[in-house]
Protein backbone atom coordinates (compact mmCIF):
# COMPACT_ATOMS: atom_id res chain seq x y z
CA UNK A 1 14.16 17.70 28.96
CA UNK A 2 10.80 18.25 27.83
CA UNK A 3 9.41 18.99 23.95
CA UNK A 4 10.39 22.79 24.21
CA UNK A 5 13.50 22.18 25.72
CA UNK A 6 14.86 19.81 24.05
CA UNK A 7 13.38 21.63 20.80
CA UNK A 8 15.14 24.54 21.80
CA UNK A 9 18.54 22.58 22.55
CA UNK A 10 18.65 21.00 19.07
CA UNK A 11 18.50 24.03 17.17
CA UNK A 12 20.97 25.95 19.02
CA UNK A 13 23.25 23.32 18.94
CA UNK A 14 22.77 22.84 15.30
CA UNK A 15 23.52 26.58 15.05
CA UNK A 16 26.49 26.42 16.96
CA UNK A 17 27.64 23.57 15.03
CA UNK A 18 27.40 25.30 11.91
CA UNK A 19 29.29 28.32 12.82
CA UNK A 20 32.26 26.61 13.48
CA UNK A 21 35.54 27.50 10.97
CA UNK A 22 38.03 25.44 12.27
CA UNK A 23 38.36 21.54 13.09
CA UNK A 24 39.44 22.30 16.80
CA UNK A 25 36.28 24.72 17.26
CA UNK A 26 34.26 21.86 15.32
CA UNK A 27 35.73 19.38 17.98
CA UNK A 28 34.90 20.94 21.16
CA UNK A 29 31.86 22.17 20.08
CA UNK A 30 30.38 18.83 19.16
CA UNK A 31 31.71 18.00 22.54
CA UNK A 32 29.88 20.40 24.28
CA UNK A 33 26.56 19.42 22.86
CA UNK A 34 26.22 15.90 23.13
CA UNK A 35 27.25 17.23 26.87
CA UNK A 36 23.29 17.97 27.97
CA UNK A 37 22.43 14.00 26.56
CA UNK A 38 24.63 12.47 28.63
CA UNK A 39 27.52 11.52 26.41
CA UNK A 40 30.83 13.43 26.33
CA UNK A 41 32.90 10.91 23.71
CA UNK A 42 32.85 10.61 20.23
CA UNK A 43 34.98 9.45 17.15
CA UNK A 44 34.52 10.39 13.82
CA UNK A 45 35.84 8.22 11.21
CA UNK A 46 36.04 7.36 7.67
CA UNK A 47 36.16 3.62 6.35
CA UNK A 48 37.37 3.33 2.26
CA UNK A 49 36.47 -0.28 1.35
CA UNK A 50 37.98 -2.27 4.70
CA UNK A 51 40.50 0.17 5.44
CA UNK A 52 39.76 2.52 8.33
CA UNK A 53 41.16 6.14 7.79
CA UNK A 54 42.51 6.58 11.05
CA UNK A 55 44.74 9.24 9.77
CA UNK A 56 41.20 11.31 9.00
CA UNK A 57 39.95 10.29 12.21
CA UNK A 58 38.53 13.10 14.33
CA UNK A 59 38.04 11.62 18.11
CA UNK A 60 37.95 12.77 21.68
CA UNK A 61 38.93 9.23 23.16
CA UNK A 62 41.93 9.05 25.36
CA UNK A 63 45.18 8.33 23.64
CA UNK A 64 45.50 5.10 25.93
CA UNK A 65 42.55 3.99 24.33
CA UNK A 66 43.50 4.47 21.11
CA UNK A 67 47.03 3.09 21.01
CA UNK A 68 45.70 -0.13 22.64
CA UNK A 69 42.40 -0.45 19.84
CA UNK A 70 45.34 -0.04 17.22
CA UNK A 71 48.00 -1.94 18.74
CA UNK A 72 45.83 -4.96 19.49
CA UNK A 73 43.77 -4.66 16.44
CA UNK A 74 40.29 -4.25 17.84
CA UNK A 75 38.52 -2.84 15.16
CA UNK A 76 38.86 -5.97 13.30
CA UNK A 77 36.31 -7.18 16.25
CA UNK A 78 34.84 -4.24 16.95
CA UNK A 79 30.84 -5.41 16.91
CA UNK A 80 29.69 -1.68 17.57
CA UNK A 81 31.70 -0.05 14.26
CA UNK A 82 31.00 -3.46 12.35
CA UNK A 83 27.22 -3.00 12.84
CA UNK A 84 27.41 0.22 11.93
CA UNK A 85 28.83 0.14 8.61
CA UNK A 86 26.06 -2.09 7.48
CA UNK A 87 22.59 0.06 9.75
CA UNK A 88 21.54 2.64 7.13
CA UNK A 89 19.79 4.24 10.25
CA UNK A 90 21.28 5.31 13.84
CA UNK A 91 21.07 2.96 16.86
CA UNK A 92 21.39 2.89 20.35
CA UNK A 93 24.26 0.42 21.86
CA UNK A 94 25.18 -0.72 24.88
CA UNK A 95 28.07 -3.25 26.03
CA UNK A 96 25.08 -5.70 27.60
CA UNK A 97 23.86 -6.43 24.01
CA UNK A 98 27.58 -8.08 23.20
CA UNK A 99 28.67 -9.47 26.20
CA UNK A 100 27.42 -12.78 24.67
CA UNK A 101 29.50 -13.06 21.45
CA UNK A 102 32.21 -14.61 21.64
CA UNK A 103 36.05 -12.74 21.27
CA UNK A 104 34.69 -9.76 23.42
CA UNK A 105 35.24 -10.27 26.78
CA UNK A 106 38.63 -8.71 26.79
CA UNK A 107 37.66 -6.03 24.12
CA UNK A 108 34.77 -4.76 26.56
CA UNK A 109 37.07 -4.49 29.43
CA UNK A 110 39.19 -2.54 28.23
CA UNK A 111 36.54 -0.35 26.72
CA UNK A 112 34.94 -0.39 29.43
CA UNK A 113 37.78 1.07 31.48
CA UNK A 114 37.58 4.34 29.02
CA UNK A 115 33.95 4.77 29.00
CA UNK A 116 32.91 3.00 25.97
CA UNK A 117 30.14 1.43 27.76
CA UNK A 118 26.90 2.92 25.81
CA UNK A 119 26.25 5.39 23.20
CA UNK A 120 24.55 5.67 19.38
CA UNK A 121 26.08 4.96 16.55
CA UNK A 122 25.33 7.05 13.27
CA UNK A 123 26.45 5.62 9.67
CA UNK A 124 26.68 8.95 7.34
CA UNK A 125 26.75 9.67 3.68
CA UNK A 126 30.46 10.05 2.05
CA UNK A 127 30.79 8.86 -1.27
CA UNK A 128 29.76 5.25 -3.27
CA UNK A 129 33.47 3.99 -1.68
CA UNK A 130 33.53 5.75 1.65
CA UNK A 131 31.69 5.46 5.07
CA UNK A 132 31.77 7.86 7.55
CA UNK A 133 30.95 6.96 10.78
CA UNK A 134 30.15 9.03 14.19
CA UNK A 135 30.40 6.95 17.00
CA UNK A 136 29.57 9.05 20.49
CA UNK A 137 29.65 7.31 24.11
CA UNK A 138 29.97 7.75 27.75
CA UNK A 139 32.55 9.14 29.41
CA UNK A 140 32.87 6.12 32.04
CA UNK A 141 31.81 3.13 32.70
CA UNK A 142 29.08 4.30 35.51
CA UNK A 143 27.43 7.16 33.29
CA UNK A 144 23.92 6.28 32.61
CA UNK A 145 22.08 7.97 29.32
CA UNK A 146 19.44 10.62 31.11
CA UNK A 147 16.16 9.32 32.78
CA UNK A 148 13.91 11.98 31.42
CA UNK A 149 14.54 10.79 27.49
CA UNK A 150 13.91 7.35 25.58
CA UNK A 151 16.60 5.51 23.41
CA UNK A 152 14.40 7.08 20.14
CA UNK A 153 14.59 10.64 21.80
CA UNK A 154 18.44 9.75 22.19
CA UNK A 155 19.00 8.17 18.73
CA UNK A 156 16.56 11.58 17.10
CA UNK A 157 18.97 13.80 18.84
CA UNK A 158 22.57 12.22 17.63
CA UNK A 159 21.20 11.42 14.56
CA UNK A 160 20.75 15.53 13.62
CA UNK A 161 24.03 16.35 15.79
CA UNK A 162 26.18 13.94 13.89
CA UNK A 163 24.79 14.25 10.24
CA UNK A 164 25.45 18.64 11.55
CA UNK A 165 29.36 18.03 12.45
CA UNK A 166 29.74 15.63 9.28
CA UNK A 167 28.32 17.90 6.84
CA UNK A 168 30.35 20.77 8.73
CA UNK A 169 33.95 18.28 8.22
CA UNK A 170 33.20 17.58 4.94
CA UNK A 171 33.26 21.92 3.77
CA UNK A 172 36.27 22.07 6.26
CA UNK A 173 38.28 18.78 4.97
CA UNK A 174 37.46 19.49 1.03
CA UNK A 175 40.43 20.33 -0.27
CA UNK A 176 38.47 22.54 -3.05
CA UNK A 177 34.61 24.39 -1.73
CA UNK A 178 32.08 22.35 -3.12
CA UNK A 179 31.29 22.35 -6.45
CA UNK A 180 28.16 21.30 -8.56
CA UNK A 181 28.29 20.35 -12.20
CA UNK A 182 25.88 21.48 -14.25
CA UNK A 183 23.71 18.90 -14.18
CA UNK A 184 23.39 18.66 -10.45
CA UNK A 185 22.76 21.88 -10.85
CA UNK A 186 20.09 21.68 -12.93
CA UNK A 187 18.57 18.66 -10.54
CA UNK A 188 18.63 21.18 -7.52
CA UNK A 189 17.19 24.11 -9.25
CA UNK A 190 14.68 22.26 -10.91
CA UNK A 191 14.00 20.18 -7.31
CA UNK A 192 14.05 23.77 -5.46
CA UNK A 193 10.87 24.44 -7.59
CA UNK A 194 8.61 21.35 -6.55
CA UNK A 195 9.21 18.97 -9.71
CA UNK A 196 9.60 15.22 -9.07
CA UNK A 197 12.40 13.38 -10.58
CA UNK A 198 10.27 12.18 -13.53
CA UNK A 199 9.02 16.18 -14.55
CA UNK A 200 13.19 17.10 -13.95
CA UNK A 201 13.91 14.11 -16.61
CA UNK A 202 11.31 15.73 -19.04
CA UNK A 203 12.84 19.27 -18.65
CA UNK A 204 16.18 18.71 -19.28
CA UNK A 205 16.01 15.63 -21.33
CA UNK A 206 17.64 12.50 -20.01
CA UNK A 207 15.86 9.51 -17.82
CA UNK A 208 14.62 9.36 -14.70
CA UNK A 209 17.18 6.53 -13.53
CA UNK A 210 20.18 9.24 -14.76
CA UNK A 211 17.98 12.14 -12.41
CA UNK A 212 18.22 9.61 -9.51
CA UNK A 213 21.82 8.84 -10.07
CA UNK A 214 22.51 12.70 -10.05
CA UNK A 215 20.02 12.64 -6.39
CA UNK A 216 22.10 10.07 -4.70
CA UNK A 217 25.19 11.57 -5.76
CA UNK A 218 24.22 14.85 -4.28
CA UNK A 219 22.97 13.32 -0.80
CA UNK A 220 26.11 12.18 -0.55
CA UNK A 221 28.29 15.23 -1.93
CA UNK A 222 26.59 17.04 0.99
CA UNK A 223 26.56 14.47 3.42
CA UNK A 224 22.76 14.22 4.26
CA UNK A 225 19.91 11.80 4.27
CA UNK A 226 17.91 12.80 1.47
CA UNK A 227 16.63 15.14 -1.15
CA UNK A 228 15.16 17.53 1.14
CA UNK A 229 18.18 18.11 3.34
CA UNK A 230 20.46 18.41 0.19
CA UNK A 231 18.12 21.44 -0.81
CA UNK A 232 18.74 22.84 2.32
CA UNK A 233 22.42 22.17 2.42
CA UNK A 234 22.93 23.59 -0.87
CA UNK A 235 20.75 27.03 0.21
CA UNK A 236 22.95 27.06 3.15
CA UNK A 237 26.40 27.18 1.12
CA UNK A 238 25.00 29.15 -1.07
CA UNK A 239 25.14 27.25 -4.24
CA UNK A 240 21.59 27.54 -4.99
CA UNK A 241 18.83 30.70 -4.68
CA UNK A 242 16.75 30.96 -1.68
């Protein structure tokens, strides 16, 4: 794809993405456009501490697959889940770059033989306990990640598709809509008009560390990467004036 196209792809995926109601729409959806990238498997999943929420766990893996990872305990050697619970930014994997470890061989075969040979990894905000995690991959073992796009185009393009379908989850798994307290929204109103988190401490009267506390907590209320996007986010559901 070139700069238009792929340009053009992002957005209308990220459109699509958004108008989905329902889990099962979100699903296929998200299937359909890491499709174009070359990758047509993903899992979605929440980690609480050490425990991995496999209950919340929104995936598109075979069921094979998933009662063998269970069954014989693989994500306590996963290395691709492991490393990302601990890379604050998305990466590119590939089962080459483990093959040397030892304890992996027999994971990576059996992977292998369900297409977890290569994909990107994305580690996304949740709370101060919880990790989400979007993990997408091939569909076999012989897909190849397309010609015409580097590992950073790759890695730019998951990055926005995952952070869309986790910030999508996170309105449709809430068990209440999302609600600010006052002083968050204070912090966004006061952000929405240009002021830094030192001028916002003046206004309403507390210190900047408490302005940043509020600033972290809402990245991660909304499930983005920083300030900026929360804005957006917050625009978008409608919890803040345009």
């Amino acid at each position: 794809m070139g700069a238009r196209e792929l340009r053009q792809y992002l957005q209308l995926s990220v459109r699509k993405l958004k108008a989905c109601t329902t889990m099962k729409e979100l699903r296929a959806t998200f299937g359909n456009a890491i499709s174009p990238i070359g990758l047509q498997q993903f899992a979605y999943t929440k980690i609480s501490g050490n425990v991995i929420l496999f209950d919340q766990s929104i995936h598109t893996y075979a069921a094979d697959w998933i009662d063998i990872y269970v069954r014989k305990d693989f994500a306590r050697i996963d290395p691709v889940l492991e490393l990302a619970q601990s890379e604050a930014d998305p990466f590119y994997w590939s089962a080459e770059q483990f093959t040397g470890k030892p304890g992996l061989v027999e994971y990576f075969r059996q992977a292998n033989g369900y297409g977890l040979s290569w994909g990107v990894a994305t580690r996304l905000k949740t709370s101060s306990k919880t990790v989400g995690i979007l993990l997408t991959c091939s569909a076999s073992s012989t897909s190849h990640r397309p010609q015409d796009m580097s590992i950073e185009q790759l890695t730019a393009c998951c990055r926005v598709l995952s952070e869309t379908f986790h910030q999508s989850a996170l309105v449709m798994t809430t068990t209440d809509r999302i609600v600010l307290r006052p002083r968050e929204q204070e912090v966004l109103e006061l952000s929405a008009l240009g002021m830094s988190g030192t001028e916002i401490a003046l206004i309403i009267g507390v210190s900047p560390i408490y302005v940043a506390e509020i600033s972290r907590n809402l990245i991660q209320k909304f499930g983005v990467r920083n300030k900026l996007a929360a804005l957006w986010r917050a625009r978008e559901l409608d919890l803040i004036g345009n």
